[in-house]
Structures are given as structure tokens and as C-alpha cells.
Protein backbone atom coordinates (compact mmCIF):
# COMPACT_ATOMS: atom_id res chain seq x y z
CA UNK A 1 37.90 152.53 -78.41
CA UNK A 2 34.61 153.87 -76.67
CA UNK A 3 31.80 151.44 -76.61
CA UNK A 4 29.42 152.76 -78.89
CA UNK A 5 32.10 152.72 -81.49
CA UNK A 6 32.93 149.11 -80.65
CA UNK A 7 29.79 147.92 -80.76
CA UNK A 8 29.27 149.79 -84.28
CA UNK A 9 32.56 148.39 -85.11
CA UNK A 10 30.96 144.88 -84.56
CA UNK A 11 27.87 145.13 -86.49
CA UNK A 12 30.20 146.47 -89.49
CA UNK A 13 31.97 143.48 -89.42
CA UNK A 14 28.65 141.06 -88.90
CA UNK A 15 26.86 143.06 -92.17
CA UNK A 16 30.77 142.51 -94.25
CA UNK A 17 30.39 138.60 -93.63
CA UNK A 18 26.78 138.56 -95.34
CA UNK A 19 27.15 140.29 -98.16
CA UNK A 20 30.55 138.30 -98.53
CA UNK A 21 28.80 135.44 -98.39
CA UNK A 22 26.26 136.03 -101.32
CA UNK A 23 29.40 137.51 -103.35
CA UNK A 24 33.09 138.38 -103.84
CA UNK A 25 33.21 142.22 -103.15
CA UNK A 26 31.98 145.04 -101.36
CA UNK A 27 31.17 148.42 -103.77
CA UNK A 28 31.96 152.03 -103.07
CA UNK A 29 27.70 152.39 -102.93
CA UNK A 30 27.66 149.73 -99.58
CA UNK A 31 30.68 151.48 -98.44
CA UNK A 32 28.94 154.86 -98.69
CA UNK A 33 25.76 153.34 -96.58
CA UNK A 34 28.20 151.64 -93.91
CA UNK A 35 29.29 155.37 -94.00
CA UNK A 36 25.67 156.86 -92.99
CA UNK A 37 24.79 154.32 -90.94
CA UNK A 38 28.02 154.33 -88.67
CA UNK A 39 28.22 157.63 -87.81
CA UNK A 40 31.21 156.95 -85.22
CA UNK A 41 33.42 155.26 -87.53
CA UNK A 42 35.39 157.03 -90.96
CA UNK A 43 35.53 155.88 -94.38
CA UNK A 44 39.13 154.43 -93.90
CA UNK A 45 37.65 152.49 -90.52
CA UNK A 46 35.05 151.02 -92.96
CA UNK A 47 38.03 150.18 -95.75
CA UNK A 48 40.16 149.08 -93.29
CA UNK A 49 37.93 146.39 -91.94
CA UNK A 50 37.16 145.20 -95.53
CA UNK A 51 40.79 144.83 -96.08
CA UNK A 52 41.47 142.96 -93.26
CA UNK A 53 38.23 140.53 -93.92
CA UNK A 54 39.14 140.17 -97.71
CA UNK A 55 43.24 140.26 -98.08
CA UNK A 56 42.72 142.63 -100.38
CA UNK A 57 44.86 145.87 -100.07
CA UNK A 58 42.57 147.79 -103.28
CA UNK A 59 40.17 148.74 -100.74
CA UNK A 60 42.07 151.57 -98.86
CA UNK A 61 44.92 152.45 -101.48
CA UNK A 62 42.94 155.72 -102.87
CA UNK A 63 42.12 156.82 -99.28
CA UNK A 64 43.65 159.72 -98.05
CA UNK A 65 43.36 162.31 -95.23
CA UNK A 66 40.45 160.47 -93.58
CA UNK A 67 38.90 161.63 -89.92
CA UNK A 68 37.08 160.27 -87.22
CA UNK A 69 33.40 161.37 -87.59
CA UNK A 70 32.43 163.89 -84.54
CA UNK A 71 29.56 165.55 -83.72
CA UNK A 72 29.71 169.34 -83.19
CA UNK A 73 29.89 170.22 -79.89
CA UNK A 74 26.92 172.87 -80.00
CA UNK A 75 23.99 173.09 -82.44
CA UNK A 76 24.86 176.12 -84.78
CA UNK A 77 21.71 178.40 -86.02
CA UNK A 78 20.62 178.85 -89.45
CA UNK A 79 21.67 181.69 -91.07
CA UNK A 80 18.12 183.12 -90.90
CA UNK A 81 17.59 183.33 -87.26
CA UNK A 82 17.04 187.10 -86.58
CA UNK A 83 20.37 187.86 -84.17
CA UNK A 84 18.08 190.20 -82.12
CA UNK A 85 16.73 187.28 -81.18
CA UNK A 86 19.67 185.52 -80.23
CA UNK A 87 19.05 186.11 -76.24
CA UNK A 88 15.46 184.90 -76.33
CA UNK A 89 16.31 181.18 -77.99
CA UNK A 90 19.45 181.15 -75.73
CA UNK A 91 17.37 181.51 -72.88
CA UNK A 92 14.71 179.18 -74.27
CA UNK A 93 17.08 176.60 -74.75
CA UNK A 94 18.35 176.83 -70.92
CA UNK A 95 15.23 176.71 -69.94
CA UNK A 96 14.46 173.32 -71.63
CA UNK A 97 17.77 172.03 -70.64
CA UNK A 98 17.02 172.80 -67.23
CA UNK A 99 13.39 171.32 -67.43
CA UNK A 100 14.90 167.76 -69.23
CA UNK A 101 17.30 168.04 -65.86
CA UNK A 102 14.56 168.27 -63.73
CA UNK A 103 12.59 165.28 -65.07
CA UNK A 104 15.64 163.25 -64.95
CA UNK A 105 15.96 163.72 -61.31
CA UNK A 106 12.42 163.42 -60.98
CA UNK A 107 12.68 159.88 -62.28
CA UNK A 108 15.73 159.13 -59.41
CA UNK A 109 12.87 160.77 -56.84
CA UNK A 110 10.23 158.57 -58.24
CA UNK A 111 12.51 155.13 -57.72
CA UNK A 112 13.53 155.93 -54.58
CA UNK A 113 10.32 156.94 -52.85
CA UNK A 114 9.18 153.20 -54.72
CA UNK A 115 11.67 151.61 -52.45
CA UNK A 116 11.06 153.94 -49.42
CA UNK A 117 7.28 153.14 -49.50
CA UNK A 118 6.47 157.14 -49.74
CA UNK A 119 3.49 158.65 -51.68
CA UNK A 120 3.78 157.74 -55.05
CA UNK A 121 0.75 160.06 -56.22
CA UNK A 122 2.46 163.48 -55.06
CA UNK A 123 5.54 162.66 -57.31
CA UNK A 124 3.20 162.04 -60.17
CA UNK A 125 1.22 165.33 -59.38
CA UNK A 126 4.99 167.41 -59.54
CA UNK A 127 5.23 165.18 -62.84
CA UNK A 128 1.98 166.63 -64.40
CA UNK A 129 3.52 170.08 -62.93
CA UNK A 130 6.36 170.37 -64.45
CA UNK A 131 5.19 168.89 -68.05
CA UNK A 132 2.63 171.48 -67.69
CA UNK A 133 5.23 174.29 -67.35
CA UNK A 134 7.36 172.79 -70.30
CA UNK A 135 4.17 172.86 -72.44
CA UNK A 136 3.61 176.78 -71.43
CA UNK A 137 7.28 177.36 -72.33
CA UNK A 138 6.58 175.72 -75.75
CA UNK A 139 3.56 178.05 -76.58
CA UNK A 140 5.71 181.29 -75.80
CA UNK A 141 8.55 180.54 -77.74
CA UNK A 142 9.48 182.85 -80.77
CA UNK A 143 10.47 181.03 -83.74
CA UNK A 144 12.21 182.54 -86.62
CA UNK A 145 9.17 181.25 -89.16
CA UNK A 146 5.83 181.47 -89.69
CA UNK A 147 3.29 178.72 -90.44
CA UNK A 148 3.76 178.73 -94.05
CA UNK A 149 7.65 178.13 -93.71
CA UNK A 150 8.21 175.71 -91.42
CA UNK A 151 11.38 174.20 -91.37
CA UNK A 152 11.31 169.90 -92.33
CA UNK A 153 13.73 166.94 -90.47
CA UNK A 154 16.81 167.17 -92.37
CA UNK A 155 17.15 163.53 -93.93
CA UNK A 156 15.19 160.20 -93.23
CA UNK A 157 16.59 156.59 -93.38
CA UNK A 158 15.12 153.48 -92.61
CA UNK A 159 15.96 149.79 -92.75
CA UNK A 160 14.45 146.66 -91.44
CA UNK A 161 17.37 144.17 -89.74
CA UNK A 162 16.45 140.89 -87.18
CA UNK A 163 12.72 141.36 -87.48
CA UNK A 164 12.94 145.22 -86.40
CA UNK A 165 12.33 148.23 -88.39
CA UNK A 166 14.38 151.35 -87.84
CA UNK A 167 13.91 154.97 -88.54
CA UNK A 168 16.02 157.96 -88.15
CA UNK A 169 15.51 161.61 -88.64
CA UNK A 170 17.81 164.91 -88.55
CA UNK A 171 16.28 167.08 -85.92
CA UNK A 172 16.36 170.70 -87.85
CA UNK A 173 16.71 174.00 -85.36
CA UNK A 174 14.10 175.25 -83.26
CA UNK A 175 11.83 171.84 -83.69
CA UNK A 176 11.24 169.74 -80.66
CA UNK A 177 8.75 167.70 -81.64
CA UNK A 178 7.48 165.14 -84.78
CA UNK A 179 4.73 163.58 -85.42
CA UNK A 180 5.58 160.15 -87.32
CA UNK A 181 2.54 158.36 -89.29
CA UNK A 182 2.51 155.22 -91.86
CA UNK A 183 0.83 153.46 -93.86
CA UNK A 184 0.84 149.74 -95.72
CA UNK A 185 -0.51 151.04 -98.68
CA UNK A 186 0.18 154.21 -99.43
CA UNK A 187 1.64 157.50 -97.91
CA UNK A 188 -0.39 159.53 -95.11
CA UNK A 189 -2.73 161.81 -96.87
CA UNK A 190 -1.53 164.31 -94.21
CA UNK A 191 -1.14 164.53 -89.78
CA UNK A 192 -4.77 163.96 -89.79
CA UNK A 193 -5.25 160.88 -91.73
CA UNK A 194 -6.93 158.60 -89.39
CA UNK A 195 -6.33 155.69 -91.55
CA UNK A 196 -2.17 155.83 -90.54
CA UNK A 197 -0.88 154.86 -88.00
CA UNK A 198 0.43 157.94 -85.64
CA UNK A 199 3.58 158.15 -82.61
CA UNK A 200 4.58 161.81 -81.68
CA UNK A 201 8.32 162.30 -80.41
CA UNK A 202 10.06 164.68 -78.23
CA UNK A 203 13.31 165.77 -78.47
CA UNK A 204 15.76 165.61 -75.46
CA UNK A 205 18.44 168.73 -75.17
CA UNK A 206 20.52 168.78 -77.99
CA UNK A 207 20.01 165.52 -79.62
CA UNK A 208 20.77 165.55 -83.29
CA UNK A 209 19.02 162.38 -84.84
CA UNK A 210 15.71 161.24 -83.37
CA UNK A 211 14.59 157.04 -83.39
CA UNK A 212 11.76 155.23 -84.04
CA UNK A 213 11.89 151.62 -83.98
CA UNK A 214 9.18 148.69 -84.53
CA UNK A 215 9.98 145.47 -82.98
CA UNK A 216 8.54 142.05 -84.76
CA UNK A 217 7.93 144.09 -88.06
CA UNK A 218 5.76 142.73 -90.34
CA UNK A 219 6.54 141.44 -93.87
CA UNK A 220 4.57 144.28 -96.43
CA UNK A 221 5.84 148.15 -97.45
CA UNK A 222 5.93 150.64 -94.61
CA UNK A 223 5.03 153.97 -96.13
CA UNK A 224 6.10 157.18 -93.84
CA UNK A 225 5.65 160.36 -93.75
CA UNK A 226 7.80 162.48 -90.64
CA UNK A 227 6.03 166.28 -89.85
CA UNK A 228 7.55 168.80 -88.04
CA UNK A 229 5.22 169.75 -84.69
CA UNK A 230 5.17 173.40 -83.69
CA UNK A 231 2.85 175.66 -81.11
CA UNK A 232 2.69 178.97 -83.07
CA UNK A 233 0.54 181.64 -80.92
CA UNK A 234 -1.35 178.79 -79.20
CA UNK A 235 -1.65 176.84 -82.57
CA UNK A 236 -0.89 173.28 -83.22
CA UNK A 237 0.82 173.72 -86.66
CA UNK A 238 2.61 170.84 -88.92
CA UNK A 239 4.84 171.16 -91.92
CA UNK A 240 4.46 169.41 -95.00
CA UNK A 241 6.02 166.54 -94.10
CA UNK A 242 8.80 164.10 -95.25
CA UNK A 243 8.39 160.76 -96.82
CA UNK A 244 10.53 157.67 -97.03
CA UNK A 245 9.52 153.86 -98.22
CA UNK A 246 10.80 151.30 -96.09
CA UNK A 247 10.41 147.82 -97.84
CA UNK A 248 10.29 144.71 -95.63
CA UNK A 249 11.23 141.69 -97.81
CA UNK A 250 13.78 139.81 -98.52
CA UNK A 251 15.83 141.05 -101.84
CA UNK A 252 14.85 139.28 -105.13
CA UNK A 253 17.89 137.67 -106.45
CA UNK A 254 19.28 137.67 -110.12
CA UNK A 255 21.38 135.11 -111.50
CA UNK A 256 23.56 135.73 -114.61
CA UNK A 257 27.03 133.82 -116.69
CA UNK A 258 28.89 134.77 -119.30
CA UNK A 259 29.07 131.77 -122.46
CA UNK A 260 32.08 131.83 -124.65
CA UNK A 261 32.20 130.37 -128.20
CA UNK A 262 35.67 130.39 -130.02
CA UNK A 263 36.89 128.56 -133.18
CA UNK A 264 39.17 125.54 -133.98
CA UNK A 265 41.55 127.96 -133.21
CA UNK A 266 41.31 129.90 -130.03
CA UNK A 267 39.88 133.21 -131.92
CA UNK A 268 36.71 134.73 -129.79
CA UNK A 269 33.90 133.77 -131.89
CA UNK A 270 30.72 135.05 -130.11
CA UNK A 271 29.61 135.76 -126.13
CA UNK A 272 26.50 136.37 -124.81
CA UNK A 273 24.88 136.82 -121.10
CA UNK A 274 22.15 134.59 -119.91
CA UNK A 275 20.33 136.24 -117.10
CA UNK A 276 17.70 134.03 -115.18
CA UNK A 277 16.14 134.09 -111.71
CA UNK A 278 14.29 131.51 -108.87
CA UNK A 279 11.25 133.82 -108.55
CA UNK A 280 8.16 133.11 -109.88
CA UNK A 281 8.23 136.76 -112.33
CA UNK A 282 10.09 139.37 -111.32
CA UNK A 283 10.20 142.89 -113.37
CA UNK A 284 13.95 143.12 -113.68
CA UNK A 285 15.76 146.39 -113.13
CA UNK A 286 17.80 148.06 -115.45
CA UNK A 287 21.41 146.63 -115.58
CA UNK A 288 24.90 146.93 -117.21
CA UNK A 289 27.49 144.88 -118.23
CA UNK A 290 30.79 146.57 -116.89
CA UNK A 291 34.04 145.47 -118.96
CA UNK A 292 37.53 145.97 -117.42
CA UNK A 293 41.50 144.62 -118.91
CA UNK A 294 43.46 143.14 -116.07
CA UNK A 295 40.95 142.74 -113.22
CA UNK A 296 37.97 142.58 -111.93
CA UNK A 297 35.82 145.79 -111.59
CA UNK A 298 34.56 146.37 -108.25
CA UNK A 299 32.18 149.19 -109.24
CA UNK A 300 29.99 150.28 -112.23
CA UNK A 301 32.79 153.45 -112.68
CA UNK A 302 35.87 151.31 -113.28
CA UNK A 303 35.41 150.26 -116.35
CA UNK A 304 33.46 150.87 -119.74
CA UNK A 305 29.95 149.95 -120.72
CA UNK A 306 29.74 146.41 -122.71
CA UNK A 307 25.95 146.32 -122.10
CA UNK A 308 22.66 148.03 -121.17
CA UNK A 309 19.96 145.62 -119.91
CA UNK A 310 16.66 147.40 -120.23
CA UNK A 311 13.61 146.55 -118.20
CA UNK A 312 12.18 143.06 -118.61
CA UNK A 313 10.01 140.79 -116.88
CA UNK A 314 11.73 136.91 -116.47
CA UNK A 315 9.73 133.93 -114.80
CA UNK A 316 10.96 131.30 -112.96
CA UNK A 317 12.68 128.56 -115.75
CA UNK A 318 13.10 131.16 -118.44
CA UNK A 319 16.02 133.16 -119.18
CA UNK A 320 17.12 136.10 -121.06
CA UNK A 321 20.02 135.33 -123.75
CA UNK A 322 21.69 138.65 -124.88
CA UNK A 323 24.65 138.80 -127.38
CA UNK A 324 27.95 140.90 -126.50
CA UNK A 325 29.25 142.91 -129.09
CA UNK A 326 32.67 141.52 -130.50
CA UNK A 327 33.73 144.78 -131.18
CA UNK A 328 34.19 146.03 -127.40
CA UNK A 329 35.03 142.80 -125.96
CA UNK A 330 38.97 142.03 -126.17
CA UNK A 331 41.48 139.62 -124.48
CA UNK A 332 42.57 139.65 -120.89
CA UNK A 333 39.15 141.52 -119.83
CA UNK A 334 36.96 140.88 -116.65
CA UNK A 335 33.31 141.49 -117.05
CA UNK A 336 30.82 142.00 -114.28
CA UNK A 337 26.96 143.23 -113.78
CA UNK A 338 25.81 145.93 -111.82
CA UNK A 339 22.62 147.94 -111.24
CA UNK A 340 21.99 151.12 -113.39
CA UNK A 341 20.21 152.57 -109.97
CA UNK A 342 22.00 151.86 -106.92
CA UNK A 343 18.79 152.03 -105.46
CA UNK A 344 17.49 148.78 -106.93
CA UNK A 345 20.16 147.09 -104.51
CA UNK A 346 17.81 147.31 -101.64
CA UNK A 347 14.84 145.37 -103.83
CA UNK A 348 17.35 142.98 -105.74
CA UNK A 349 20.54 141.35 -105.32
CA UNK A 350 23.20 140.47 -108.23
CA UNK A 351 24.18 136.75 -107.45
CA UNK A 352 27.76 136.83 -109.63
CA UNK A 353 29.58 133.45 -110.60
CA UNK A 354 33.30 132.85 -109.82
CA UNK A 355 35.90 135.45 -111.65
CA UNK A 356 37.41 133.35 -113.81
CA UNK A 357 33.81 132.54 -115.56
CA UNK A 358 33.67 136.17 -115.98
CA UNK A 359 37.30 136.34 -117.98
CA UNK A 360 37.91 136.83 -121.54
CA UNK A 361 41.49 135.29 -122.00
């Protein structure tokens, strides 16, 4: 196993013993973000790991002909690239290989004439140089759009972990540059809004996702917005742009049971949810009440629908008492509540009791 993977492998397992430790299971929406986020390892690595954390074999019993992720070996073009100009991007692209070369060994020159004592400035002059003749590469270059059309980063995803915030972008074909600006209040109002903060980010050869990172992040909402940077006929041109929210805060938690009321003699009477939280008011999400015979459901999909929870607002010493209906709730089912929008899961997190105060005998 290389080390990347490893290392991936690792911070898998350190994420697993977290979210185990706020609850009992791990659903097929965290599995799908372990997914994205560790590119090097497959869906059954993922599975496999749970299994082996939590004894239980459910997790990789429906998985079948599962691969190692790998990247492609060579960037493919999009369909629309004109093919008579094929040779011209070809030759593009070994020139910039060639020129990222170049600067690499010009950073071994630079150390070594630092211990050597020589003339630091001339290496910084054949720095400029070279940069400059990069930059005059960029401005020729014949691009398969126009101004109005150009092409946006592929996907963004961001998430804050340890005090640092993260952000990753698909590089699209024929871009080589971004320019990345945010915002605590609100999304850039475009490149030029002086009131975001701005970075601008080359590409190197044929990397495939491009980084950003902020170390010591602040608590608040980071608000980005990713554009595309292009030099058509001498022009400095930007596409729309792509946004993405990354929120900074710990997730509000929501606390729920299940109370049971039967008669003198056994017969199921009436149940009801209570649903409360710590927080001073939160505006609740939407939720459902998921109702499955035999065991447990470990996602929304395995079972049916006892209950929709619409939005609310709940303080802190206040709860919200809703009744089940007797007429879908039978013997020897398991009960459990999940998020209508998986998306909520990043904002709030389901605190569920033990299983067997979630059983209807």
C-alpha cells in the first residue's frame, strides 16, 4: 500500500471513530463523502474498514465488482476541441511541461548556488526570464472558446477539519489558471469585488484537482466563488464563476426518544416522539421518522415513512411532542430519524438513543 493511500487510509479510520462516537452507524450518504474525499481508496475499502471497526458484516454484503479508484493516465479533450487543432494544444502543452521542468531545476540551481555562495541575483533575473516567456506562451495560445463560453472548474468541495479550511476544484481543459475570492457575508459580486478577499492559482502539468487551504480558520461562513482565468488576444478574461458555502461551526445537535404507552395488557396503546435540543433556538430541519420490522434501519431508504417533521423552531428547555400513528406502527419494528436533506447533516447532527429505546416489541 503506497503512502498516500495509507495515510488516506488513516484519516478514514480517525473520521469512522467520531462519528461512532456521537452514534451507532455510519449511512450510505457519509459513505458516499468518504468516497469523494478519498479519491485513492474504493467503496468496498471504505465498507471494509467500517466492518472491521463495527463487527458488523451489513456494511459490505450488497457490494459487488468494486475497483481501486485511478486517475487516467492522460487528460482526454472535450469533444468540442476543433481536431485541426489538435497539433497546436499538443505542442502547447509540451511547451508548458517543458517550462514547469525548467523552473523545477531552476529551484535545484537556486539552492545550490545558496550553499556555493554564487550570485543569487542572476538566478532570480533567469527566474523573471523564463516566467516572462511562460506568460508570452499563455497570450498565444488558441483556445477552443471564446469569451462568452468559457469553460467553469468542474466541481467544488470544501470542509473545515483541525482549525483549517480546505478547498478543492476540478481543473477543466485548456484552463491554467483561477482566481479564488470570498467573502464572510455574502458571495463575490464578481473577480473585481474589492470587498473579497482574492488568491490566483496556477496549475502545474497535468494536475487534475487544484488546493486552497486556510490555516487557523476563523469561526463565521466562508462564501466562495472559483473563476476560470484566461488571456484571450491579450485580454484578461474570467468566466462566471462557481460558488460553494463553506460553514465553519460546530454542527447543532438534535436530541429525540420514542415514549411507549400500552394497556393492562401489553396491547400498544399510543407512541409519540419528543424532539428537544441544548441550543438556545435553533430552526430545525425537516426530518422523518423511518420505520423498519426486524432491525434497525441504517438509512432513510430502508424502510417506510412513519413521520414527516416539518420545519420548526425549538429553544433550549422546550420540546416538540408529536404522536405516531397506530395504524403504521406494528410489533417487532425499529424506528429511527433521519434528515429529509442530506445536506442538513453538515449544519446539524441527529444524536439517537440506544436501539432497544427505539423498538416496538
Amino acid at each position: 500500500m503506497n503512502e498516500e493511500k495509507q495515510s488516506q487510509l488513516a484519516e478514514l479510520i480517525d473520521e469512522l471513530e467520531i462519528i461512532l462516537s456521537v452514534k451507532n452507524d455510519i449511512s450510505t450518504e457519509e459513505i458516499d463523502n468518504f468516497t469523494k474525499k478519498f479519491n485513492l481508496l474504493s467503496e468496498y475499502d471504505i465498507r471494509n474498514k467500517i466492518c472491521e471497526i463495527t463487527k458488523d458484516d451489513s456494511y459490505i454484503n450488497n457490494i459487488d465488482n468494486t475497483q481501486e479508484f485511478k486517475l487516467p493516465d492522460e487528460p482526454e479533450y472535450n469533444e468540442y476541441v476543433n481536431n485541426d487543432r489538435l497539433d497546436e494544444l499538443n505542442e502547447y502543452k509540451n511547451l508548458k511541461d517543458n517550462s514547469c521542468e525548467h523552473i523545477k531545476d531552476d529551484d535545484k540551481v537556486l539552492h545550490n548556488d545558496y550553499k556555493w555562495n554564487v550570485n543569487e541575483d542572476f538566478v532570480s533575473e533567469d527566474k523573471k526570464e523564463l516566467n516572462k516567456t511562460i506568460e508570452e506562451v499563455n497570450s498565444n495560445k488558441i483556445y477552443s472558446f471564446d469569451e462568452q463560453n468559457i469553460p467553469e472548474v468542474s466541481f467544488i468541495r470544501g470542509e473545515t477539519k483541525y482549525g483549517q479550511l480546505s478547498l478543492e476544484w476540478g481543473w477543466p481543459e485548456e484552463i491554467d489558471e483561477v482566481l479564488i475570492c470570498y467573502r464572510m457575508d455574502r458571495f463575490p459580486t464578481g473577480p473585481k469585488d474589492l470587498s473579497a478577499t482574492q488568491y490566483e492559482i496556477k496549475r502545474c502539468a497535468h494536475e487534475k484537482i487544484g488546493s486552497y487551504s486556510i490555516s487557523k480558520v476563523s469561526e463565521g461562513d466562508f462564501y466562495f466563488c472559483v473563476y476560470t482565468k484566461v488571456n484571450l488576444n491579450g485580454k484578461v478574461c474570467y468566466s462566471q464563476g462557481q460558488k460553494r458555502l463553506v460553514v465553519n461551526k460546530e454542527p447543532s445537535e438534535i436530541f429525540y426518544e420514542i415514549k411507549i404507552k400500552r394497556s393492562i395488557f401489553g396491547k400498544l396503546k399510543s407512541s409519540e416522539i419528543i424532539v428537544w435540543t441544548k441550543e438556545k433556538e435553533m430552526n430545525l430541519p425537516q426530518l422523518i421518522l423511518v420505520g423498519k420490522v426486524g432491525n434497525m434501519p441504517l438509512q432513510k431508504s430502508d424502510g417506510e415513512i412513519i413521520l414527516n417533521i416539518d420545519y420548526e423552531v425549538i429553544k433550549k428547555d422546550e420540546c416538540i411532542n408529536m404522536e405516531l400513528p397506530n395504524d403504521i406502527v406494528r410489533g417487532n419494528m425499529y424506528v429511527k430519524l433521519f434528515f429529509l436533506d442530506d445536506a442538513n447533516s453538515k449544519l446539524f447532527r441527529i444524536v439517537s438513543p440506544g436501539k432497544e429505546r427505539l423498538y416496538f416489541k
